[in-house]
C-alpha atoms as a PDB file:
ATOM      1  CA  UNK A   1      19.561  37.102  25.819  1.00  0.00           C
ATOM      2  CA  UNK A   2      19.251  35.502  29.088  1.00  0.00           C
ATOM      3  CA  UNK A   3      15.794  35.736  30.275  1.00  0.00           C
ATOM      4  CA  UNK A   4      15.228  36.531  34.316  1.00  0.00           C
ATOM      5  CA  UNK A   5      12.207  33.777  35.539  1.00  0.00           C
ATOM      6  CA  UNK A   6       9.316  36.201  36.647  1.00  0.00           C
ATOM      7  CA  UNK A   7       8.228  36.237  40.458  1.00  0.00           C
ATOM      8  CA  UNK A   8       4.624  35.231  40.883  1.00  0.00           C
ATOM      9  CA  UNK A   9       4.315  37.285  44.320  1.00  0.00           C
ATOM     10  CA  UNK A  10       4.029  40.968  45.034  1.00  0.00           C
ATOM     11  CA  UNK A  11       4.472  42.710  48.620  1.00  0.00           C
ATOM     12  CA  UNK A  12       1.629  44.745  49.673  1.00  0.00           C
ATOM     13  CA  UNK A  13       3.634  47.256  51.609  1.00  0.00           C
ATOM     14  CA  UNK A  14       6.527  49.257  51.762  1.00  0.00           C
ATOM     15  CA  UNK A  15       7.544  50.138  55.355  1.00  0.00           C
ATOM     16  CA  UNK A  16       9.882  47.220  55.680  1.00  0.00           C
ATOM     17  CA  UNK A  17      11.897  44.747  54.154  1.00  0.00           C
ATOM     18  CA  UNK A  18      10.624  41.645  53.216  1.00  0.00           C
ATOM     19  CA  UNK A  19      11.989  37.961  52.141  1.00  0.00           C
ATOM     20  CA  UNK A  20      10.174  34.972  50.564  1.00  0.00           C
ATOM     21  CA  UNK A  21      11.400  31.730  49.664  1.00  0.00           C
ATOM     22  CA  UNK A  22      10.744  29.600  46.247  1.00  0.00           C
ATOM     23  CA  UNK A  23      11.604  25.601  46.590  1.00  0.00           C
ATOM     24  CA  UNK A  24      11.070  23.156  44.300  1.00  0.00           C
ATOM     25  CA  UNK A  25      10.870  20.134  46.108  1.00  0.00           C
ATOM     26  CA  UNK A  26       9.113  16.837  44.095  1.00  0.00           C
ATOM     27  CA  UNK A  27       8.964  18.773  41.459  1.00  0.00           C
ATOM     28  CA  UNK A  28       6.404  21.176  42.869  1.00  0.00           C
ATOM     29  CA  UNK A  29       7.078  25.095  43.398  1.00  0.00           C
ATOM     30  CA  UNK A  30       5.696  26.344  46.835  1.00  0.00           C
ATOM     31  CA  UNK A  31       6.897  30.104  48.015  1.00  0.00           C
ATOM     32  CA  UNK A  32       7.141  29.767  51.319  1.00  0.00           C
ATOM     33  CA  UNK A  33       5.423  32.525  54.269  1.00  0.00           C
ATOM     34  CA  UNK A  34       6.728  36.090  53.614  1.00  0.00           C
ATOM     35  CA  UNK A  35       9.689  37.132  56.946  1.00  0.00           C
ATOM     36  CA  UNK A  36       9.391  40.619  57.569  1.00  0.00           C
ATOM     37  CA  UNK A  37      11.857  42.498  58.652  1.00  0.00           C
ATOM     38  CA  UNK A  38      13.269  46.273  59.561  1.00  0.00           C
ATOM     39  CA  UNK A  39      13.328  49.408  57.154  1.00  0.00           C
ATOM     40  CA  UNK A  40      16.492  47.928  55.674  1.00  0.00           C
ATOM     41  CA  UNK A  41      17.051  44.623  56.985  1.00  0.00           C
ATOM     42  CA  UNK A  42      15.308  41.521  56.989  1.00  0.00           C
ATOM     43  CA  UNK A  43      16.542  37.891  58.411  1.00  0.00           C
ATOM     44  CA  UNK A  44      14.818  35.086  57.282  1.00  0.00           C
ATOM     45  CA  UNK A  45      15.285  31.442  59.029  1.00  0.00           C
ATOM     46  CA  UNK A  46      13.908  29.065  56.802  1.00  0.00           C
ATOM     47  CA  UNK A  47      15.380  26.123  55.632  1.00  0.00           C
ATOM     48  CA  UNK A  48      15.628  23.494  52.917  1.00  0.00           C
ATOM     49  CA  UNK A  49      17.620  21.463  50.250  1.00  0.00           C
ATOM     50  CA  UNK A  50      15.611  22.628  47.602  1.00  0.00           C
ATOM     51  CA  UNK A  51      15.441  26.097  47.707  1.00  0.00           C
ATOM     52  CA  UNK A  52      14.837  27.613  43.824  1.00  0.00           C
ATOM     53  CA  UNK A  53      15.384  31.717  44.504  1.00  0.00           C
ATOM     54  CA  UNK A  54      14.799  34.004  46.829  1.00  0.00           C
ATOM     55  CA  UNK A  55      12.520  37.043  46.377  1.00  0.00           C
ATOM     56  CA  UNK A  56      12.577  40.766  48.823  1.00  0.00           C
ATOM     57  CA  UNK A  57      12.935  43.940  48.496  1.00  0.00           C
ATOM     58  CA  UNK A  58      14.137  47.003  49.097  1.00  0.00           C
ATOM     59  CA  UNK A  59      11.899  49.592  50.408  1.00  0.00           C
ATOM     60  CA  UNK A  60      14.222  52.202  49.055  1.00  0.00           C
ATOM     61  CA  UNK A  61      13.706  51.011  45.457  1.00  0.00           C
ATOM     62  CA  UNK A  62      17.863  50.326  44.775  1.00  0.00           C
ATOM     63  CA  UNK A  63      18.995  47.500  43.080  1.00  0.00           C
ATOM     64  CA  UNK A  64      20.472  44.474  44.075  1.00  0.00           C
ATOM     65  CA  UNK A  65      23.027  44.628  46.785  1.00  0.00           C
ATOM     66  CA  UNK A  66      27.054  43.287  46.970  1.00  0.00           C
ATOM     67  CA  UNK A  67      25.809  41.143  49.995  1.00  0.00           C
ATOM     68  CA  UNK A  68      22.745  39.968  47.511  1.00  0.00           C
ATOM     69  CA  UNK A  69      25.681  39.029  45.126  1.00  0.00           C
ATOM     70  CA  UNK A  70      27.412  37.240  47.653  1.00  0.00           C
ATOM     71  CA  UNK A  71      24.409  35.711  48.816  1.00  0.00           C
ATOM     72  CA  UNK A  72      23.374  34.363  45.172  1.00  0.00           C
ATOM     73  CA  UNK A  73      26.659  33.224  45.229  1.00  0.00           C
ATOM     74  CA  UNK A  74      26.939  30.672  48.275  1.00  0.00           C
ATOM     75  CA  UNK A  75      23.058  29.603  47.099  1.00  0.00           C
ATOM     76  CA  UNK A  76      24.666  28.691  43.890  1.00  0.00           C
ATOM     77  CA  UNK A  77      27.506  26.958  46.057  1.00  0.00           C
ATOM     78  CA  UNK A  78      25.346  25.360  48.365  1.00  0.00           C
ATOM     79  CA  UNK A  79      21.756  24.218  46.258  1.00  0.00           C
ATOM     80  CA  UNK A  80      22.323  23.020  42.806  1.00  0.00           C
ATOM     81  CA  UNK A  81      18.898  23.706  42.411  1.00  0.00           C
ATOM     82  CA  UNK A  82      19.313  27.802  43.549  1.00  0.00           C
ATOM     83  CA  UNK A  83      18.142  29.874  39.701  1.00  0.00           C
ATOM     84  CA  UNK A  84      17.975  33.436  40.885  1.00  0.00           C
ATOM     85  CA  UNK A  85      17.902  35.833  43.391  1.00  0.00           C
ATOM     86  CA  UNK A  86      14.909  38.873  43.043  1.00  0.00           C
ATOM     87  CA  UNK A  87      15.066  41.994  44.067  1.00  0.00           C
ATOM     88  CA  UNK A  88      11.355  43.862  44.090  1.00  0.00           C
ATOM     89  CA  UNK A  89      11.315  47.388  43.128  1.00  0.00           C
ATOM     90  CA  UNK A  90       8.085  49.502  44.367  1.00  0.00           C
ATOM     91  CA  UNK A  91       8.850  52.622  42.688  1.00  0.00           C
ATOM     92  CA  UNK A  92       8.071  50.762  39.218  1.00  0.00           C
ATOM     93  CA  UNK A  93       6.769  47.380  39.731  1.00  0.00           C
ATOM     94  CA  UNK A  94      10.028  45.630  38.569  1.00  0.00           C
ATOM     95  CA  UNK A  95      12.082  42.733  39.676  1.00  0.00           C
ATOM     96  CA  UNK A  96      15.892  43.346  39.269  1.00  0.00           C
ATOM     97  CA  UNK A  97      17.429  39.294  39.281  1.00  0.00           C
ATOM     98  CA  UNK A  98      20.859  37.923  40.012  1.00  0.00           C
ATOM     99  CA  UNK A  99      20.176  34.754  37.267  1.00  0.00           C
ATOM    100  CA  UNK A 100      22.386  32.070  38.099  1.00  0.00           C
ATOM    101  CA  UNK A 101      22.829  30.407  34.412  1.00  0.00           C
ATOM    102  CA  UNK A 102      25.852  28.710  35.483  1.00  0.00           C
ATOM    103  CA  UNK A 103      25.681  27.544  38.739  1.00  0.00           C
ATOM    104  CA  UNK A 104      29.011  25.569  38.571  1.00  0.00           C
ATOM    105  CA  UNK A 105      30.363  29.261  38.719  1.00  0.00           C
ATOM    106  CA  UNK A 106      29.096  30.464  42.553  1.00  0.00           C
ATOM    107  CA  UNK A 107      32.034  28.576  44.255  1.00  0.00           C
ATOM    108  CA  UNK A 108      34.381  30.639  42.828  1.00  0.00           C
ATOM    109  CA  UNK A 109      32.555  33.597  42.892  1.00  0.00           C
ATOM    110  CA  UNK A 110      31.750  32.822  46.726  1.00  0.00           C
ATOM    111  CA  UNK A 111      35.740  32.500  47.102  1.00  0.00           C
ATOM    112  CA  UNK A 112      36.216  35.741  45.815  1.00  0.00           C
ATOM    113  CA  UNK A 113      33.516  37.737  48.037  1.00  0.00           C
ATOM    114  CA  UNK A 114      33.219  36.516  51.139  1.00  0.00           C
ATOM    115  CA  UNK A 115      35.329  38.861  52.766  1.00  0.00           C
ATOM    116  CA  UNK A 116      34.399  41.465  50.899  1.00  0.00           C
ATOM    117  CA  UNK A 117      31.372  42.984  52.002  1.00  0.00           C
ATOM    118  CA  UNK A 118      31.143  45.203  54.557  1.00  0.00           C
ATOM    119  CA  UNK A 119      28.305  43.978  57.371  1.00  0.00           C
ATOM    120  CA  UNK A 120      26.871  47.749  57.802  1.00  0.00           C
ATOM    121  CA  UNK A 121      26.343  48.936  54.237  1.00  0.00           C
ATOM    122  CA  UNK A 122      26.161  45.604  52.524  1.00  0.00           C
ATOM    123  CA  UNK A 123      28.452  47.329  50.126  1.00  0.00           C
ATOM    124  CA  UNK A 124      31.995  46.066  49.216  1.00  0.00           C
ATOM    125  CA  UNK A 125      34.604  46.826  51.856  1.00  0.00           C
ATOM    126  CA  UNK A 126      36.488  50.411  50.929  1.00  0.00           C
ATOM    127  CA  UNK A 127      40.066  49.322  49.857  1.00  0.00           C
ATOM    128  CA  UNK A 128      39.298  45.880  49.332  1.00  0.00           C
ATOM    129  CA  UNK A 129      39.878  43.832  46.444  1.00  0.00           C
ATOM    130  CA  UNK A 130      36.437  44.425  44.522  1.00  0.00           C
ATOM    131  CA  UNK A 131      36.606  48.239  45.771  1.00  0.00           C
ATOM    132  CA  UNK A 132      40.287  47.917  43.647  1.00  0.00           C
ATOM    133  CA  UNK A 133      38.418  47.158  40.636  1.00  0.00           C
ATOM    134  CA  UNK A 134      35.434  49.383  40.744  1.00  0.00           C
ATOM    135  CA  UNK A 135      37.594  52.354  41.363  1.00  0.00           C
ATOM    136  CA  UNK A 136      39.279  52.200  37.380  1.00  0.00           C
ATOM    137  CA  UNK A 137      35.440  52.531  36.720  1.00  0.00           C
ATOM    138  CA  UNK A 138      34.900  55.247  38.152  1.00  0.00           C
ATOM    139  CA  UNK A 139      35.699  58.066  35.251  1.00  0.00           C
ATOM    140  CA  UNK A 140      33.712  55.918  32.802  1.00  0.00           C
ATOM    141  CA  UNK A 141      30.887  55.734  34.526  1.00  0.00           C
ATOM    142  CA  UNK A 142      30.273  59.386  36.698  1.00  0.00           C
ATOM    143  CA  UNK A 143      27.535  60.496  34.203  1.00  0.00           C
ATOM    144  CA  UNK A 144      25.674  57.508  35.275  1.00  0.00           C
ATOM    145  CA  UNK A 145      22.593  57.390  38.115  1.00  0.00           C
ATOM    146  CA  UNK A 146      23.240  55.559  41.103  1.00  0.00           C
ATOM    147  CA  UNK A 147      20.921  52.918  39.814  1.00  0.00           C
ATOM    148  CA  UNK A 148      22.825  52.167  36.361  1.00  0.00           C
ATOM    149  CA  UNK A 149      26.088  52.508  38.564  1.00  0.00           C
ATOM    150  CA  UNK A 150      25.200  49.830  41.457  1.00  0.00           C
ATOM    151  CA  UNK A 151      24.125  47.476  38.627  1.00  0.00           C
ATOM    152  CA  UNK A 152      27.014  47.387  36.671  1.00  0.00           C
ATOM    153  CA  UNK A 153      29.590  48.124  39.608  1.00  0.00           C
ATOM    154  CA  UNK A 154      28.180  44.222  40.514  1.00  0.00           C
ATOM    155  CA  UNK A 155      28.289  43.255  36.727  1.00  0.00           C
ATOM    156  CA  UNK A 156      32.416  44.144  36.974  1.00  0.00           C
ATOM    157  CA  UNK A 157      32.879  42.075  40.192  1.00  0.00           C
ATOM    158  CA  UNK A 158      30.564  39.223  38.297  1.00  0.00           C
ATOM    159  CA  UNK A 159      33.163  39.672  35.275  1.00  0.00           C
ATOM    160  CA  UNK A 160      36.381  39.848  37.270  1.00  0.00           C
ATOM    161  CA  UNK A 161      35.775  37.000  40.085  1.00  0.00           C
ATOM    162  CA  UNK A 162      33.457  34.075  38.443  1.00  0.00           C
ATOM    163  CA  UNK A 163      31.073  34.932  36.042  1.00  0.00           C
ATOM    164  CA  UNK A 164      27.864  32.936  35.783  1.00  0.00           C
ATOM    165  CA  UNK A 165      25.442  35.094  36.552  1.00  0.00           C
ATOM    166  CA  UNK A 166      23.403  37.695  34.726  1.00  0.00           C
ATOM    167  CA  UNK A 167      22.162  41.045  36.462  1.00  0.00           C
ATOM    168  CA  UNK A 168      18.707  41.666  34.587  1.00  0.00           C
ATOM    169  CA  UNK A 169      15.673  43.580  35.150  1.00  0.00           C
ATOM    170  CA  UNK A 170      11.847  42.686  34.289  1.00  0.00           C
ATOM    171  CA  UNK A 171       8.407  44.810  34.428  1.00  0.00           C
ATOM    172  CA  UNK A 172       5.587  42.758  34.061  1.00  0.00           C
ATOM    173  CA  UNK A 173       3.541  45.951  33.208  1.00  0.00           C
ATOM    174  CA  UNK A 174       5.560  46.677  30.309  1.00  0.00           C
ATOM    175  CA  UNK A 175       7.260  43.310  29.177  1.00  0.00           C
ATOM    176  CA  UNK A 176      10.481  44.865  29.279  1.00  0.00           C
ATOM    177  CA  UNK A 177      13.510  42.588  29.957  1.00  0.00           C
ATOM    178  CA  UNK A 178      17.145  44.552  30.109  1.00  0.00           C
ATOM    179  CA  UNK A 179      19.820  42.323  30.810  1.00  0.00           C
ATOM    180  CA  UNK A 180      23.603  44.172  31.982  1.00  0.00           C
ATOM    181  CA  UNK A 181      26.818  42.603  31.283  1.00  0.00           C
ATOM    182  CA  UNK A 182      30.484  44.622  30.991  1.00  0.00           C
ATOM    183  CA  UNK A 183      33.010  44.082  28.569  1.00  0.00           C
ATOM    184  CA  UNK A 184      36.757  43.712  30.116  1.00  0.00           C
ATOM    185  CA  UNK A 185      39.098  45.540  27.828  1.00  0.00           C
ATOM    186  CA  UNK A 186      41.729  47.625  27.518  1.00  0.00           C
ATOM    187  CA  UNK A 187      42.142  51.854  26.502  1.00  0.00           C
ATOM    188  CA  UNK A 188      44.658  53.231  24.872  1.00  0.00           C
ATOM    189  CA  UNK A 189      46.932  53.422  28.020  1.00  0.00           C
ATOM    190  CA  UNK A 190      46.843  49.792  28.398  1.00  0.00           C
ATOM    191  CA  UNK A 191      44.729  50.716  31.205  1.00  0.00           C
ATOM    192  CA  UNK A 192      41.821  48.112  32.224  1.00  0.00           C
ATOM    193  CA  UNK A 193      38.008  49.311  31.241  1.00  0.00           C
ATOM    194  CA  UNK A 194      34.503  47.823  31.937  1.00  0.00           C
ATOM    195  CA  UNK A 195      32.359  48.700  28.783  1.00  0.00           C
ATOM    196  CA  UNK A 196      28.882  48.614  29.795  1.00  0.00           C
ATOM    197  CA  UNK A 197      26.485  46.644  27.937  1.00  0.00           C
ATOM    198  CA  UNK A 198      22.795  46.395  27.728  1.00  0.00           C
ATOM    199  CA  UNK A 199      20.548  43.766  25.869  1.00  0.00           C
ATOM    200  CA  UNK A 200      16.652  44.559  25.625  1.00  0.00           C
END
C-alpha cells in the first residue's frame, strides 16, 4: 500500500478555511504562515520553487475536492518536488491526501481537468467529460455516503484521465491508513464499471 506522509500541523479552529504551505528548499522542510480564508474558501499567495504539499481544510469535514484534484495536478505539473495535497478533517482528526507517487503523471491529468471544474462548487462541470464518467457510477455506488462517494467519484477521474495519484486517508489517533483506488472493468452488458477498492 501506498502510504499518505503525515501533516505535522493542526488548525485550532473551525470557522474558516485555512491553507498552509510545506517546501523543502536545501533540503530543509519549513511550513510556511497559515492564510485564512472564508467559511468555504481560502486564497493563499505564497510562492516558491520548492513547494512539497499543501495542507487546509474544510470546515465542513468533506473530503478532498475536484478543484483539489486539479490543483494536485498542475503542482505535480509545475514542482517536481510537489508529494501530496492534505485535506484536514475536524470531525475526526484525519487527513484525507491526494499522494502524488508518480508525478510524471499530473501533466496529463492537468490536460484532462482543467476545464472541468466548475468555479462555484469546485465540483466537476454537469455534462462535462468527467461528469460523463461518473454518471455509469452512479447505480453502483447509491448505497454509498456522500463521503465514500466524493472519494471514489475522484478515484474514477484519477483512473480514467492520468493516474498517479492515490486518494488515502490517515488518523493519527488511531494509526489507521485506508487507501481508495477503482478497478475499470466491464459487466455483463459490456457496459463500463468502477469497482471500488479499499486497502487498510
Amino acid at each position: 500500500c501506498i502510504h499518505c506522509r503525515k501533516a505535522t500541523t493542526k488548525p485550532q479552529s473551525v470557522k474558516g478555511a485555512f491553507v498552509r504551505m510545506l517546501t523543502d528548499e536545501d533540503h530543509t522542510r519549513v511550513l510556511t504562515e497559515v492564510f485564512h480564508g472564508t467559511e468555504d474558501n481560502v486564497i493563499q499567495t505564497y510562492s516558491s520553487n520548492y513547494v512539497a504539499a499543501q495542507v487546509h481544510n474544510h470546515p465542513n469535514g468533506s473530503p478532498p475536492s475536484a478543484q483539489d484534484l486539479l490543483f494536485t495536478a498542475e503542482m505535480m505539473r509545475e514542482e517536481n518536488n510537489y508529494q501530496a495535497t492534505f485535506v484536514y478533517n475536524h470531525e475526526d482528526k484525519s487527513y484525507y491526501s491526494l499522494y502524488a507517487y508518480e508525478p510524471e503523471a499530473g501533466g496529463n491529468l492537468y490536460q484532462a481537468l482543467k476545464n472541468e471544474i466548475d468555479p462555484v462548487t469546485h465540483d466537476f462541470k454537469s455534462g462535462g467529460e468527467c461528469d460523463k464518467i461518473l454518471k455509469t457510477m452512479e447505480s453502483t455506488y447509491k448505497n454509498f455516503s456522500s463521503e465514500i462517494m466524493q472519494i471514489y467519484r475522484l478515484c474514477a477521474v484519477i483512473e480514467e484521465f492520468g493516474k498517479g495519484i492515490a486518494v488515502t486517508k490517515y488518523n493519527p489517533e488511531t494509526k489507521k491508513n485506508e487507501v481508495y483506488r477503482v478497478e475499470k472493468g466491464k459487466d455483463k452488458k459490456g457496459n463500463v464499471v468502477y469497482a471500488p477498492l479499499i486497502c487498510k
